[in-house]
Protein backbone atom coordinates (compact mmCIF):
# COMPACT_ATOMS: atom_id res chain seq x y z
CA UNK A 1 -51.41 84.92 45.96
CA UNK A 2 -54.26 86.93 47.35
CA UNK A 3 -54.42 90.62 46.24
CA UNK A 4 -56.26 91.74 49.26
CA UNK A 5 -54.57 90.97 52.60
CA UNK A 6 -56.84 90.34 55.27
CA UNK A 7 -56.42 90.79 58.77
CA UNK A 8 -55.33 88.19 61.31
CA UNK A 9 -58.33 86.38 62.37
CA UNK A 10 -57.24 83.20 64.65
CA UNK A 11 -55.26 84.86 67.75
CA UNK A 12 -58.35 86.40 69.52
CA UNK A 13 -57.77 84.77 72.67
CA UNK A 14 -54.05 85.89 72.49
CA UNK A 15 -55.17 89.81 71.18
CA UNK A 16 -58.04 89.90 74.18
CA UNK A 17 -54.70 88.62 76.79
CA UNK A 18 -52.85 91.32 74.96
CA UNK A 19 -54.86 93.94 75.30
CA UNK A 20 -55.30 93.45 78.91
CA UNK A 21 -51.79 93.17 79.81
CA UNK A 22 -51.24 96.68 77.53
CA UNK A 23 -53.24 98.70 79.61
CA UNK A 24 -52.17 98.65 82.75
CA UNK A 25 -48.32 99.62 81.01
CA UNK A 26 -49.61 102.57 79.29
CA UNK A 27 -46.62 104.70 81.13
CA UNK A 28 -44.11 102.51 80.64
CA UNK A 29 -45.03 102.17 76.62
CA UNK A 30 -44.61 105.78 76.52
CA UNK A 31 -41.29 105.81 77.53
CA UNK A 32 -40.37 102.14 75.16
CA UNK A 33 -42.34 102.96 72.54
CA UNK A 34 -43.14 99.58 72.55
CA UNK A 35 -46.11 97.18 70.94
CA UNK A 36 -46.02 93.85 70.98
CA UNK A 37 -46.21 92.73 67.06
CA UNK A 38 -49.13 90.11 67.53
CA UNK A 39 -51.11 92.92 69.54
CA UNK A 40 -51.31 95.50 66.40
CA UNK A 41 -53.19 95.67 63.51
CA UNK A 42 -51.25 92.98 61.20
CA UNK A 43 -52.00 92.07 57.22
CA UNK A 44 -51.17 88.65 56.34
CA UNK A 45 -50.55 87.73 52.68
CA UNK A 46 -52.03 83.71 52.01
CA UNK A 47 -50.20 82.49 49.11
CA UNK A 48 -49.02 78.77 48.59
CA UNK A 49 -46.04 78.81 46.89
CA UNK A 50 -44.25 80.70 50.01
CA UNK A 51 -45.99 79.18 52.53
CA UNK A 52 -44.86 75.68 51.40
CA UNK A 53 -41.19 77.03 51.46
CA UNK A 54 -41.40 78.22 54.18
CA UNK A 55 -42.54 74.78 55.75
CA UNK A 56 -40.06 72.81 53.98
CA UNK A 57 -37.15 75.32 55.63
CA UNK A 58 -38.40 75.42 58.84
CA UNK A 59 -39.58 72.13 59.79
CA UNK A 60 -36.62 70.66 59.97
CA UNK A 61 -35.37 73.67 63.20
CA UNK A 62 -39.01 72.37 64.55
CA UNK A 63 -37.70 68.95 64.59
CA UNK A 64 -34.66 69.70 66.33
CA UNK A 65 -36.20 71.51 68.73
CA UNK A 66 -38.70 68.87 69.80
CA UNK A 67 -41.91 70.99 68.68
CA UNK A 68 -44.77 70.00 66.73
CA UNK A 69 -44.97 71.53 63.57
CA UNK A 70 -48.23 72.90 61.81
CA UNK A 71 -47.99 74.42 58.45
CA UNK A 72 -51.12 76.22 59.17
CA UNK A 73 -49.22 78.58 62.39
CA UNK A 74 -46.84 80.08 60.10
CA UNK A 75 -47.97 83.77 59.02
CA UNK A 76 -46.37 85.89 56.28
CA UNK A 77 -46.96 89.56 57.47
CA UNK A 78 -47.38 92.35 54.68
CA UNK A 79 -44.69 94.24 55.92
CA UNK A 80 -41.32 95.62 54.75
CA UNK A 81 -39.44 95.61 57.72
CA UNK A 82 -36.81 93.27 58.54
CA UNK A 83 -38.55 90.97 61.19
CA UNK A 84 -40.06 88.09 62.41
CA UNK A 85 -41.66 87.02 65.35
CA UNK A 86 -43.71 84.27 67.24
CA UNK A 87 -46.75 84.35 69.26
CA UNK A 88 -48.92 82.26 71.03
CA UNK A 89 -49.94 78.66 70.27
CA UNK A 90 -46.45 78.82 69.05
CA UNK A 91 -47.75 80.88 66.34
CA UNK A 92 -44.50 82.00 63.48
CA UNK A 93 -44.47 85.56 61.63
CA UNK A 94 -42.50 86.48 58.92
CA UNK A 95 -42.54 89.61 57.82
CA UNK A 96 -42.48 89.87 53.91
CA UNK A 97 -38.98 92.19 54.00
CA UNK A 98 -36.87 89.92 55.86
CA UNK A 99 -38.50 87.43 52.39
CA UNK A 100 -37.12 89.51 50.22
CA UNK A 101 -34.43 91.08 51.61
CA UNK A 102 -32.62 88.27 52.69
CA UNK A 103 -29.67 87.05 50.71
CA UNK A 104 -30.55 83.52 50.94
CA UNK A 105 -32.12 80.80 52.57
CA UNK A 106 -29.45 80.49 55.22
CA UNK A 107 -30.11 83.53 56.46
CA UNK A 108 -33.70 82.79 56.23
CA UNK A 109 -33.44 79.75 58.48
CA UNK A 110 -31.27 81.43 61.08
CA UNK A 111 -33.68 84.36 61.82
CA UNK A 112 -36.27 81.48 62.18
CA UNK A 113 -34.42 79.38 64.06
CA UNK A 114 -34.21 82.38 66.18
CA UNK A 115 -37.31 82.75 67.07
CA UNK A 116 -38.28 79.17 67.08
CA UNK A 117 -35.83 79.80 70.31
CA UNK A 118 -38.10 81.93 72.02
CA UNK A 119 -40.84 79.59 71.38
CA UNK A 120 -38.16 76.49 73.16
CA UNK A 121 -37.52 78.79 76.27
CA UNK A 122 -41.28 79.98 76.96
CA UNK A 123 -40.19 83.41 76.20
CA UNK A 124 -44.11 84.14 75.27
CA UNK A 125 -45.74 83.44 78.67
CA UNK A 126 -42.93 84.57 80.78
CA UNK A 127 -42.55 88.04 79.16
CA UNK A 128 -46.41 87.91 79.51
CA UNK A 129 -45.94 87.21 83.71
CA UNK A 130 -43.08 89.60 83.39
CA UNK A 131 -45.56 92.54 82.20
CA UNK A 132 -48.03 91.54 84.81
CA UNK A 133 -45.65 92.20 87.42
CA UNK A 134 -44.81 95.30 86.19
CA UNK A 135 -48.34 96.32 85.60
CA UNK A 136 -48.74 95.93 89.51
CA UNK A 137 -45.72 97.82 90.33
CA UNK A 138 -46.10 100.33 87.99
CA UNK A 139 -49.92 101.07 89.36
CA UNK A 140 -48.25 100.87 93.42
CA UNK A 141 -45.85 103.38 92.04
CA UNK A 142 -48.39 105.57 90.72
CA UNK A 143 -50.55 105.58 93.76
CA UNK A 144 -47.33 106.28 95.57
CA UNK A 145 -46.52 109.13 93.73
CA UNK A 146 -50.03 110.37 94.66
CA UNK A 147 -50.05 110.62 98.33
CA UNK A 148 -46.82 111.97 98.26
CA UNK A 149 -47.85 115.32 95.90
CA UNK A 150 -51.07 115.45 97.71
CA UNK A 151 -49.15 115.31 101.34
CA UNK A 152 -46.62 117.63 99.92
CA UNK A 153 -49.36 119.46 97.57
CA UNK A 154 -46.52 119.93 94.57
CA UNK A 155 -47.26 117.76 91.67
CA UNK A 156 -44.14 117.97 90.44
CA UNK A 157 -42.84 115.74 93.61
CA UNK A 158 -45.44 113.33 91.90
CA UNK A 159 -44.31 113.42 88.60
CA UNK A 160 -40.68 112.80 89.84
CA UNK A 161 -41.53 109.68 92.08
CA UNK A 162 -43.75 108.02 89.14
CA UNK A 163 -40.99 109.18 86.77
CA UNK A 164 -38.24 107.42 88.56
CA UNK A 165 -40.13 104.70 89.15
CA UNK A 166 -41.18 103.60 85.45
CA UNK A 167 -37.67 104.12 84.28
CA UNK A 168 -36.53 101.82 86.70
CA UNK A 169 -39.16 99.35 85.59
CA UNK A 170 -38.41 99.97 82.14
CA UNK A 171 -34.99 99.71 82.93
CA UNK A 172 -35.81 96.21 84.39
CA UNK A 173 -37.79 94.90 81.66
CA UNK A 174 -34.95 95.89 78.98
CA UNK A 175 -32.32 93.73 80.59
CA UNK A 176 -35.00 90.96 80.62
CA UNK A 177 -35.76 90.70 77.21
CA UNK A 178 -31.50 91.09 76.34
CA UNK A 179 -31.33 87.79 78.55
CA UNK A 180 -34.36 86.83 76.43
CA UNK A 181 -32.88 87.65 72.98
CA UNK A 182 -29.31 85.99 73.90
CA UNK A 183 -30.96 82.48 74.97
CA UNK A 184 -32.70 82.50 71.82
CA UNK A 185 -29.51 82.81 70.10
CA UNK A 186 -28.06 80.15 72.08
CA UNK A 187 -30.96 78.36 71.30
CA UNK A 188 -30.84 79.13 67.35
CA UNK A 189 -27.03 77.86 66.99
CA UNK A 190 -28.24 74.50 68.82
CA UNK A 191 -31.20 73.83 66.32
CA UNK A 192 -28.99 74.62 63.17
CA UNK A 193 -26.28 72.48 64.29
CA UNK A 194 -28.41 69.64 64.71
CA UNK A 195 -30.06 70.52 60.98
CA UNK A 196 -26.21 70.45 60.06
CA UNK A 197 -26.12 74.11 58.84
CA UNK A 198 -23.78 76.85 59.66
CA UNK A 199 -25.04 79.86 61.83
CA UNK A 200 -23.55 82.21 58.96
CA UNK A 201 -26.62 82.76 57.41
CA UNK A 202 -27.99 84.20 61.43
CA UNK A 203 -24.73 86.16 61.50
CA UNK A 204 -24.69 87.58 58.10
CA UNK A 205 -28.73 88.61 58.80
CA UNK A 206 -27.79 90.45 61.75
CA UNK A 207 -25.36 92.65 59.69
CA UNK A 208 -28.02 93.32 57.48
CA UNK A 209 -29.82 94.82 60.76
CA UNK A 210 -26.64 96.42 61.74
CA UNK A 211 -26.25 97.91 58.71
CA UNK A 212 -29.87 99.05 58.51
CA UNK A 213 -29.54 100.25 62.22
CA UNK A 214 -26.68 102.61 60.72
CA UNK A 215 -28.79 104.12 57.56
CA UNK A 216 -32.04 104.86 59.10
CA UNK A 217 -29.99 106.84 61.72
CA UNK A 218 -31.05 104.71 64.62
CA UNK A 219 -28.67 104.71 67.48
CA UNK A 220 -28.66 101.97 69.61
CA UNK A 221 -28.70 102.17 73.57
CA UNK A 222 -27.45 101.01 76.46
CA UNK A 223 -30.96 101.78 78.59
CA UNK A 224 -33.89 101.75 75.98
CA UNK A 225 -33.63 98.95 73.98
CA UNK A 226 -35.85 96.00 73.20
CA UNK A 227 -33.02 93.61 72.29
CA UNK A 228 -29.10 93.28 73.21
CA UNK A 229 -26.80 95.76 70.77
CA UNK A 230 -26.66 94.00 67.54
CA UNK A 231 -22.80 94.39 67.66
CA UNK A 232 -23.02 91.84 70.87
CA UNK A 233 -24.86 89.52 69.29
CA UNK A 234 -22.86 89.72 66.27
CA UNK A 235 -19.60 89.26 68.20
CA UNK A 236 -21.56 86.01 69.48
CA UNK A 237 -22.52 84.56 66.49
CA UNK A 238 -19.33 85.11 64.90
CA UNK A 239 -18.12 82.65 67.72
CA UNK A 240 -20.38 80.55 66.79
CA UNK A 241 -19.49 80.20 63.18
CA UNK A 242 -16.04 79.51 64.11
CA UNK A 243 -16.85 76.90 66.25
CA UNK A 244 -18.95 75.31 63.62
CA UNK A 245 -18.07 71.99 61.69
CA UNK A 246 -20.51 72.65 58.82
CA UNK A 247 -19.40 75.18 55.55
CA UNK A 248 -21.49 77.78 54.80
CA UNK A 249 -24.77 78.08 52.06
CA UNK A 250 -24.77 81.51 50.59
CA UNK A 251 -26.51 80.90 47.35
CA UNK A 252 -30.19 80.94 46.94
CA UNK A 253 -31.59 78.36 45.57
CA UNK A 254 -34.21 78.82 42.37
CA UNK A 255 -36.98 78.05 44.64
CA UNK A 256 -36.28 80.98 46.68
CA UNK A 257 -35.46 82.98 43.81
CA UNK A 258 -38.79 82.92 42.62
CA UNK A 259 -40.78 83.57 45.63
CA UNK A 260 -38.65 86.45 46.27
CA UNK A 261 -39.37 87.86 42.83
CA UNK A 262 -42.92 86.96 43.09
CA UNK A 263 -43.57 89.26 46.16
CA UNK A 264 -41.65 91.69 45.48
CA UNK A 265 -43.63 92.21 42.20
CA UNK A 266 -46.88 91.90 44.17
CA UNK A 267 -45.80 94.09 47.01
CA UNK A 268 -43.73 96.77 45.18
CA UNK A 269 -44.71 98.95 42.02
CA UNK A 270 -44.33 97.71 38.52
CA UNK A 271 -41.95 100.58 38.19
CA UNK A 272 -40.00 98.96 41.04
CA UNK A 273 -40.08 95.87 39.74
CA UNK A 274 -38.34 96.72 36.37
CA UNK A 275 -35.79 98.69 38.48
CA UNK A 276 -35.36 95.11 40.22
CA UNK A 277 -35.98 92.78 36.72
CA UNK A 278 -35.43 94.48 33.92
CA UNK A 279 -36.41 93.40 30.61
CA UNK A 280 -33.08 92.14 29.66
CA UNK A 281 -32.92 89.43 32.50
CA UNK A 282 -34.69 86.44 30.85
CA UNK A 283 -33.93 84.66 34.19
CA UNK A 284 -36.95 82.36 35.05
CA UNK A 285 -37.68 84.51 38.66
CA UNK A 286 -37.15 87.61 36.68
CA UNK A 287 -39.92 86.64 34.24
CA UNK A 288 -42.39 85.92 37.11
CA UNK A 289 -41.90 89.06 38.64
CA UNK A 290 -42.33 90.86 34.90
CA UNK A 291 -45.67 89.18 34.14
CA UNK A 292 -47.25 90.35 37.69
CA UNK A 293 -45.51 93.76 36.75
CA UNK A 294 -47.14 94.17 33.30
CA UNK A 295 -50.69 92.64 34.70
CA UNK A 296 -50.66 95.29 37.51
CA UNK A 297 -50.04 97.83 34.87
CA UNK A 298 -53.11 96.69 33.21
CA UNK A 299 -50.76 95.69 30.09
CA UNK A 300 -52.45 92.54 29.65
CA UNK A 301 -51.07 91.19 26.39
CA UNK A 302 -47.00 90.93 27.59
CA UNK A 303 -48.60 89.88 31.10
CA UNK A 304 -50.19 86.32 29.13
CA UNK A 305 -46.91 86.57 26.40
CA UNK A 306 -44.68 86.05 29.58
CA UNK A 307 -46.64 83.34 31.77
CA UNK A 308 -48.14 81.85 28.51
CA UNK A 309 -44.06 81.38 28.13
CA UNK A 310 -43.42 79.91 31.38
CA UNK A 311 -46.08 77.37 31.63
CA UNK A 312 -45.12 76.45 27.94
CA UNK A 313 -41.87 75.50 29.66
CA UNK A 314 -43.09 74.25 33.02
CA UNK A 315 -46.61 73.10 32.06
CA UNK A 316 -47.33 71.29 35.79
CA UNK A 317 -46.15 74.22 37.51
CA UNK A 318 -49.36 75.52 39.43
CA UNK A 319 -48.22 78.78 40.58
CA UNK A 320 -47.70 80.16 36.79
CA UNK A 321 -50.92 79.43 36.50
CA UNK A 322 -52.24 80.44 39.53
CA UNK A 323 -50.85 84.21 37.60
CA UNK A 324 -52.40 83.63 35.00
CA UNK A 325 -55.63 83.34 36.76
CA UNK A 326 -55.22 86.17 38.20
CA UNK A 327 -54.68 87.79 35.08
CA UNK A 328 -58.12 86.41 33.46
CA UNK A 329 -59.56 88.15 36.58
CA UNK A 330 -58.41 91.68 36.40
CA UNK A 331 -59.35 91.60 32.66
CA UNK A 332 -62.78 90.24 34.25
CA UNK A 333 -62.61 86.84 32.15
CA UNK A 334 -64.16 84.50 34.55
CA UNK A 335 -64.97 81.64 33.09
CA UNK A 336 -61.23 81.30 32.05
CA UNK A 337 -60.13 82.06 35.38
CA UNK A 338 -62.32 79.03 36.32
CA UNK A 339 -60.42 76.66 34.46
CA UNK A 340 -57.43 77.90 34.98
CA UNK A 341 -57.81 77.01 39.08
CA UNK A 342 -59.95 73.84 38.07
CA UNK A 343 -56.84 73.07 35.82
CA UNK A 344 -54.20 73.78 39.40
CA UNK A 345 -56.40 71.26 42.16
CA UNK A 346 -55.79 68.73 39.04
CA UNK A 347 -51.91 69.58 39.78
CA UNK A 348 -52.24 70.06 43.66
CA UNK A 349 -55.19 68.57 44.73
CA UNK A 350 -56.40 68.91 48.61
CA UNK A 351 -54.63 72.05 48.71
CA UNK A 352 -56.31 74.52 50.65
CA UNK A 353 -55.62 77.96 49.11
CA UNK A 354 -56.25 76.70 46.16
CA UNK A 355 -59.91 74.76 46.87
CA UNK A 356 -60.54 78.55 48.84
CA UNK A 357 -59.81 80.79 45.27
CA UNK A 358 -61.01 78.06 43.01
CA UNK A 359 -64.33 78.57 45.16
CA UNK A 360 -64.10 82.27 45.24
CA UNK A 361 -63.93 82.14 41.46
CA UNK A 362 -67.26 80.11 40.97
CA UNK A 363 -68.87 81.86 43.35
CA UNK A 364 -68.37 85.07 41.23
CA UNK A 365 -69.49 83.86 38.31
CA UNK A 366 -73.43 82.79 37.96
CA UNK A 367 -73.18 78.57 39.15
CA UNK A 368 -75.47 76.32 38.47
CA UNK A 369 -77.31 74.27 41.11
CA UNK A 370 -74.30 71.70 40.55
CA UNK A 371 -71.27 73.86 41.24
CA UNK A 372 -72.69 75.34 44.27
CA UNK A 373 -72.94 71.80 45.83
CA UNK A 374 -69.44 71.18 44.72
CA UNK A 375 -67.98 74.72 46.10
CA UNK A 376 -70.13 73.86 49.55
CA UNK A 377 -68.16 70.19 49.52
CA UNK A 378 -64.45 71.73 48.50
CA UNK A 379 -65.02 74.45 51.02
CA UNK A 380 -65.98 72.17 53.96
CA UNK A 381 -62.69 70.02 53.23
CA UNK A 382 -60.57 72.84 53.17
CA UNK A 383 -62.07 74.48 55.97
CA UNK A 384 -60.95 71.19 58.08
CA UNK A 385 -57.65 72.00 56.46
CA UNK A 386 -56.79 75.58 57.00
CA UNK A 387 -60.10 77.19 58.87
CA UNK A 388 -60.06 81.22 58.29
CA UNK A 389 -62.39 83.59 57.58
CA UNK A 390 -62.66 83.90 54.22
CA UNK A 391 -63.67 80.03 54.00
CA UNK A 392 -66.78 80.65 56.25
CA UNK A 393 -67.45 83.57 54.49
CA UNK A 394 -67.43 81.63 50.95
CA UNK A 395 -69.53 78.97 52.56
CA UNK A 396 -71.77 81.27 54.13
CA UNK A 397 -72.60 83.06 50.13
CA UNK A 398 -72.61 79.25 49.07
CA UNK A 399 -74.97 78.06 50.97
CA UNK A 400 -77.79 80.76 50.77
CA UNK A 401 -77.31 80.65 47.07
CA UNK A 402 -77.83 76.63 47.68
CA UNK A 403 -81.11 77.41 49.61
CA UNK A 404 -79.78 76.00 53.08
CA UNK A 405 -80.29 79.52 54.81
CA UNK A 406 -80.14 77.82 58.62
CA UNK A 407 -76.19 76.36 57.43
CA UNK A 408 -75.66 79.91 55.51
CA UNK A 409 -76.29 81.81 59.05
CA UNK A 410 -74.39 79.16 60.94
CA UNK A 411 -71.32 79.71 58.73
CA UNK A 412 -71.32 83.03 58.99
CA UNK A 413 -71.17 83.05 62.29
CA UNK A 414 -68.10 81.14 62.35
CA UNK A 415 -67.22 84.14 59.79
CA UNK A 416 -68.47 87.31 62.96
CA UNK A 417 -66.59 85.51 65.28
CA UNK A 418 -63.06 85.27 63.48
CA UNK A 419 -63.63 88.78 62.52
CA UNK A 420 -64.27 89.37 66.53
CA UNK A 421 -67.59 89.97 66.71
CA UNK A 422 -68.84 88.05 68.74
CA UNK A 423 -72.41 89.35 69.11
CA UNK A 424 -72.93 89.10 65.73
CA UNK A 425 -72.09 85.69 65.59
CA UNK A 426 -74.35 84.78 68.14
CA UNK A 427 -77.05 86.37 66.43
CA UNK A 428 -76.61 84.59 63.44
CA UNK A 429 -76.84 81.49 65.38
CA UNK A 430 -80.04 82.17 67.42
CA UNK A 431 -80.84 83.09 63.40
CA UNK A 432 -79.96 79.60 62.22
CA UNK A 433 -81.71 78.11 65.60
CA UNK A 434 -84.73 79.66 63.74
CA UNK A 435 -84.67 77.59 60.74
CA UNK A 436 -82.75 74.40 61.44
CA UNK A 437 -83.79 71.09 61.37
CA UNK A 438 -80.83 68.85 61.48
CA UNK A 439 -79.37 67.41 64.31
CA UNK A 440 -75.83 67.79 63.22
CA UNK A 441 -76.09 71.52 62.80
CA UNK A 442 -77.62 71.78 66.03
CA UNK A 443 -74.78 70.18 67.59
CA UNK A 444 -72.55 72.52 65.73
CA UNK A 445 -74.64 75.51 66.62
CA UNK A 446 -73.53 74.49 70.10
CA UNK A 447 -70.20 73.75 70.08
CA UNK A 448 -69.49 77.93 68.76
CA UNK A 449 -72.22 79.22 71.26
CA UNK A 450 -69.40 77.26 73.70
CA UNK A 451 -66.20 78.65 71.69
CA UNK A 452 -67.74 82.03 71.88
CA UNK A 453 -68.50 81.82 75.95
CA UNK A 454 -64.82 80.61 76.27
CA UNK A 455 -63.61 83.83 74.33
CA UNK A 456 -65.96 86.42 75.59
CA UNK A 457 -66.56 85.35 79.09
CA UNK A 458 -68.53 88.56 80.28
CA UNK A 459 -71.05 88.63 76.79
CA UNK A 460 -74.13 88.64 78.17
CA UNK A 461 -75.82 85.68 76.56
CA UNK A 462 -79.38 86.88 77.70
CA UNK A 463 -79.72 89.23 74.70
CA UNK A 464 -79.18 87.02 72.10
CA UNK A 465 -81.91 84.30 73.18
């Protein structure tokens, strides 16, 4: 699991749409205190073990849904509120609270299948038309307001005309997204049913945010809301699992069990995490999250007495040493840490996280002539795996260090541009113009100069030739 969470870096055509449709709203957003979740600043957590979960859980709701599924579009989202939420390109978020704070998988599934119903009824683009519209009648109401208070020359008759105005947009743009919310619940039950699972596990998770509502003190309203009462929807679902042929799941399975702990120790404080495991539970999760616990306090020796236990009783199981690892690194032990991740692509080869921190690893230490050809040929094959910007930037360090500087500035400028820079990046490639000789790069070199005109339509191209 990666310690330092970097920032989303594949939705730039989405954030630039985003930020356009924000603007114009500004009034309205006052009032809603409203941001759309894939517009903010987000920190998304890469780790294998919960992303493959994840998968496994939701491709099946994909399936029934008649959507392509990509491992690579689902996010986990460093963030301890309950929550999840899609985006576009059909694009999945999960924020790491409703991980750990769900009971168990079924309610897991349900909040996805949720959402996976927004993606089924276009929910995206339409509230995305729906916020145009308002963006035009909420700037006709403002010029309104205008002429009146300068015909009647009191600006308070122009703050009350704009003011009635935007809460009757408002007002119109809350009932559209409780239509929204309730077709994706219709949707949700539809998808489970056909995965034959229960819609308890969506019921029982919108308790959890009822009950949440109700301790944080947060009353919900008729008129500003961004989704229907929670007590409708629960009166809905609760329909629902009456209606249903198919018994309830409410255990978690060990799987889930462990990926819970594991974040939570990550995530939380050590001292949390004893509150959570305590020493006495010699459960298998509990374990995990004690040996992240005692290597974040720097206690190294029980952090390797617990793993070094674990693997001794799972010896193929990657992510235990995928810890340990990470242990060897904060005690600055490279070369170990090298063989630990050469020792997990021997266990799950072709595996993309893994080729990205095995690489990461060599890279730190001093590599021969040898290895850096190797990390240069694991990086491009996981880059055509799981493309982000940490791989570009790896590649980018690999290949100056290789002597290819023409391929070092042409990664990097894959790197700029995920990062959204796009100047930068085109920089870097008039840079790798400079020095290149191959064909193939060239080529390359052309096809992001193209990306980046696609993206940034007004970048003037003249300064960068």
């Amino acid at each position: 699991m990666e310690k330092t969470h970097q920032k989303l870096d594949l939705l730039t055509r989405f954030e630039q749409n985003c930020k356009r449709l924000i603007i114009g709203i500004l009034p309205i957003l006052a009032f809603l205190a409203l941001s759309t979740p894939a517009c903010a600043q987000i920190s998304i957590i890469s780790d294998e073990e919960t992303e493959l979960y994840l998968s496994k859980l939701i491709q099946p709701i994909f399936k029934s849904a008649g959507i392509p599924f990509n491992r690579n579009k689902i996010y986990i989202v460093n963030d301890d509120s309950l929550n999840a939420f899609v985006a576009d390109g059909n694009n999945l978020f999960v924020h790491t609270g409703t991980l750990i704070k769900a009971n168990n998988p079924e309610q897991l599934k349900g909040v996805l299948a949720h959402e996976v119903g927004h993606i089924t009824g276009g929910h995206i683009l339409r509230q995305k038309l729906k916020i145009q519209d308002i963006q035009e009648a909420s700037l006709a109401s403002m010029v309104l307001a205008g002429a009146l208070g300068a015909a009647s020359g009191r600006g308070d008759v122009a703050i009350a005309v704009m003011m009635g105005s935007q809460s009757s947009l408002l007002s119109n743009y809350l009932a559209y997204r409780v239509e929204e919310e309730r077709s994706a619940d219709e949707a949700a039950i539809t998808f489970l049913k056909k995965d034959n699972t229960s819609p308890k596990g969506l019921l029982d998770f919108m308790k959890k945010l009822q009950k949440q509502n109700t301790l944080n003190g947060v009353e919900e309203s008729l008129y500003f809301r961004t989704h229907p009462l929670t007590s409708e929807r629960i009166t809905f679902l609760q329909q629902a699992v009456k209606a249903s042929p198919y018994s309830p799941e409410t255990n978690s399975d060990e799987a889930y069990l462990r990926i819970k702990a594991k974040l939570s120790a990550f995530l939380y404080e050590p001292e949390q995490t004893f509150l959570r495991y305590p020493l006495t539970n010699s459960s298998i999760p509990a374990r995990y999250a004690q040996a992240i616990a005692f290597m974040k306090k720097l206690d190294f020796k029980n952090a390797h007495n617990i793993i070094d236990a674990l693997i001794k009783a799972e010896p193929n199981n990657p992510y235990f040493h995928e810890v340990k690892a990470q242990i060897y690194l904060e005690q600055g032990k490279i070369s170990q840490a090298k063989q630990e991740y050469a020792l997990i692509l021997k266990l799950r080869p072709n595996t993309a996280l893994f080729q990205l921190d095995w690489a990461q690893v060599v890279l730190a230490g001093t590599p021969n002539s040898q290895e850096i050809a190797e990390v240069i040929k694991v990086l491009n094959q996981a880059l055509i795996r799981r493309s982000n910007s940490q791989g570009w930037l790896l590649l980018s360090q690999a290949y100056y260090q290789a002597g290819q500087p023409a391929y070092a500035d042409y990664a990097a400028a894959e790197y700029s541009l995920r990062m959204g820079e796009p100047e930068v990046a085109l920089r870097q490639i008039q840079n790798a113009k400079r020095k290149n000789t191959n064909t193939g790069l060239t080529l390359k070199l052309e096809d992001l100069k193209q990306r980046i005109k696609n993206l940034y339509p007004k970048i003037d191209e003249k300064k960068f030739k």
